[in-house]
Protein backbone atom coordinates (compact mmCIF):
# COMPACT_ATOMS: atom_id res chain seq x y z
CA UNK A 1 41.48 24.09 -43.00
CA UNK A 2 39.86 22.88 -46.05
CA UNK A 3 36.58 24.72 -46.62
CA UNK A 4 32.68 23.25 -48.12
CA UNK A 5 33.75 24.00 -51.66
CA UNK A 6 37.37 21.82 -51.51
CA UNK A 7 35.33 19.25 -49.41
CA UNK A 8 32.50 18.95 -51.92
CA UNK A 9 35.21 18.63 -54.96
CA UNK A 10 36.98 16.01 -52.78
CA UNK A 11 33.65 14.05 -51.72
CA UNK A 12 32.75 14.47 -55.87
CA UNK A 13 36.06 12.87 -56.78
CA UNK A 14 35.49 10.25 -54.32
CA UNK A 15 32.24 9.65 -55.65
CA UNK A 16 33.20 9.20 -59.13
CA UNK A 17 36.15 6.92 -58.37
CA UNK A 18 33.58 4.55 -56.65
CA UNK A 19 31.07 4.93 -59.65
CA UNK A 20 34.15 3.92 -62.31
CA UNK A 21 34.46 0.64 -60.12
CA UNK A 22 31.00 -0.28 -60.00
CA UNK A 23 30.45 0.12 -63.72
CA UNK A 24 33.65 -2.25 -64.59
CA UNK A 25 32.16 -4.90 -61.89
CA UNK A 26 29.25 -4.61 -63.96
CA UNK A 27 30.78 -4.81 -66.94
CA UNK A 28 32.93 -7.74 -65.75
CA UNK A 29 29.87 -9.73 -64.85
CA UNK A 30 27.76 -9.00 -67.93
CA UNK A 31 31.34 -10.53 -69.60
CA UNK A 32 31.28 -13.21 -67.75
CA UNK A 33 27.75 -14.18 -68.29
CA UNK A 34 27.88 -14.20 -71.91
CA UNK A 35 31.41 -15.95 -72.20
CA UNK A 36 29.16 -19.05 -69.82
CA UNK A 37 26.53 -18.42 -72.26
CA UNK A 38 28.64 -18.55 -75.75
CA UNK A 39 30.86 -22.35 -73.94
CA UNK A 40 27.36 -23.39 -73.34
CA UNK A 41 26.22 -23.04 -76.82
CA UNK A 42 29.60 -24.26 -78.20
CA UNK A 43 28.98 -27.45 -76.01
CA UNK A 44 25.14 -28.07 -76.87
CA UNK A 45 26.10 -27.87 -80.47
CA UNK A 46 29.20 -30.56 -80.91
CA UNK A 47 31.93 -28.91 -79.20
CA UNK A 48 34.55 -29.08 -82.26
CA UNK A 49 36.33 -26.11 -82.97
CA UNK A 50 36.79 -23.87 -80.08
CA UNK A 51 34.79 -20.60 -81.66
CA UNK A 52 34.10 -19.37 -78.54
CA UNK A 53 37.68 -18.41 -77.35
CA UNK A 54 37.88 -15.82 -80.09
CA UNK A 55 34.82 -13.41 -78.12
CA UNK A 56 36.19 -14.40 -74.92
CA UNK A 57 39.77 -13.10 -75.25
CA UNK A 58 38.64 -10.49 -77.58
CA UNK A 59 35.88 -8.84 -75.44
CA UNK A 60 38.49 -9.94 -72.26
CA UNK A 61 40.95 -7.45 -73.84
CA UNK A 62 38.31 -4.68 -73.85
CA UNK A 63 37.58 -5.76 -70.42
CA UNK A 64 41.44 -5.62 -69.25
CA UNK A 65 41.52 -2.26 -70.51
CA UNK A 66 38.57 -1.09 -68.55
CA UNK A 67 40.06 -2.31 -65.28
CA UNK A 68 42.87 -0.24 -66.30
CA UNK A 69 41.20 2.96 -66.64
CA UNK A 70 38.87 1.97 -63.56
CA UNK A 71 41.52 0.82 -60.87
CA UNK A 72 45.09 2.35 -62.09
CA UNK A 73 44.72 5.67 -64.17
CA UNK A 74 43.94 8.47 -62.70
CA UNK A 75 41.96 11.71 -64.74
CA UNK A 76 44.35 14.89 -64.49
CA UNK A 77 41.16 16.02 -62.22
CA UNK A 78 41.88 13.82 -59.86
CA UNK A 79 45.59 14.45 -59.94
CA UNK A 80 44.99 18.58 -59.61
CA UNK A 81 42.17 17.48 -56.26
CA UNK A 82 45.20 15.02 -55.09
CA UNK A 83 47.80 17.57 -55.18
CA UNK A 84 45.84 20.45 -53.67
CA UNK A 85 44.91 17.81 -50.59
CA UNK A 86 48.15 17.01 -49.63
CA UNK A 87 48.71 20.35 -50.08
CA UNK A 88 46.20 21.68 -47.68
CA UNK A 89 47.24 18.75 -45.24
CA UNK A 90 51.02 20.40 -45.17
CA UNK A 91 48.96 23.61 -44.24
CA UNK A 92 50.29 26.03 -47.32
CA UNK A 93 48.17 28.67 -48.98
CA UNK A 94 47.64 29.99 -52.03
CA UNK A 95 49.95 32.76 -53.10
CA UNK A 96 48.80 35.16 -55.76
């Protein structure tokens, strides 16, 4: 049985995870946006040289990474909280 201080650092791990997410969704549409913005602009004023694809893939690697660290990597926290639950869930204690 897990007790209120593992559930609390479980719930808090949870938490964060979900927090990460929303801050790259946020991020993604605040990229978005200005990339509209920036093809906009390049279109009002003659649309010649493409200008605008050097922000948008630029920025979009920054925003690549992000997902990355949002959606795939894990902090060694979370590893240490993963391995203890699936340790509690086989039922083994603690030997010291």
């Amino acid at each position: 049985m897990a007790d209120d201080f593992e559930r609390a650092a479980f719930r808090e791990r949870e938490a964060k995870q979900i927090l990460r997410r929303r801050v790259f969704w946020l991020h993604a549409v605040i990229w978005a946006v200005t990339n509209v913005f920036l093809i906009v602009v390049w279109w009002i004023t003659g649309h010649t040289y493409p200008w605008f694809l050097f922000p948008l893939f630029g920025w979009g690697i920054g925003l690549a990474a992000h997902g990355a660290v949002a959606f795939l990597l894990a902090s060694p926290q979370d590893v240490v909280l993963k391995r203890e639950q699936k340790r509690l869930a086989r039922g083994e204690r603690i030997e010291k």
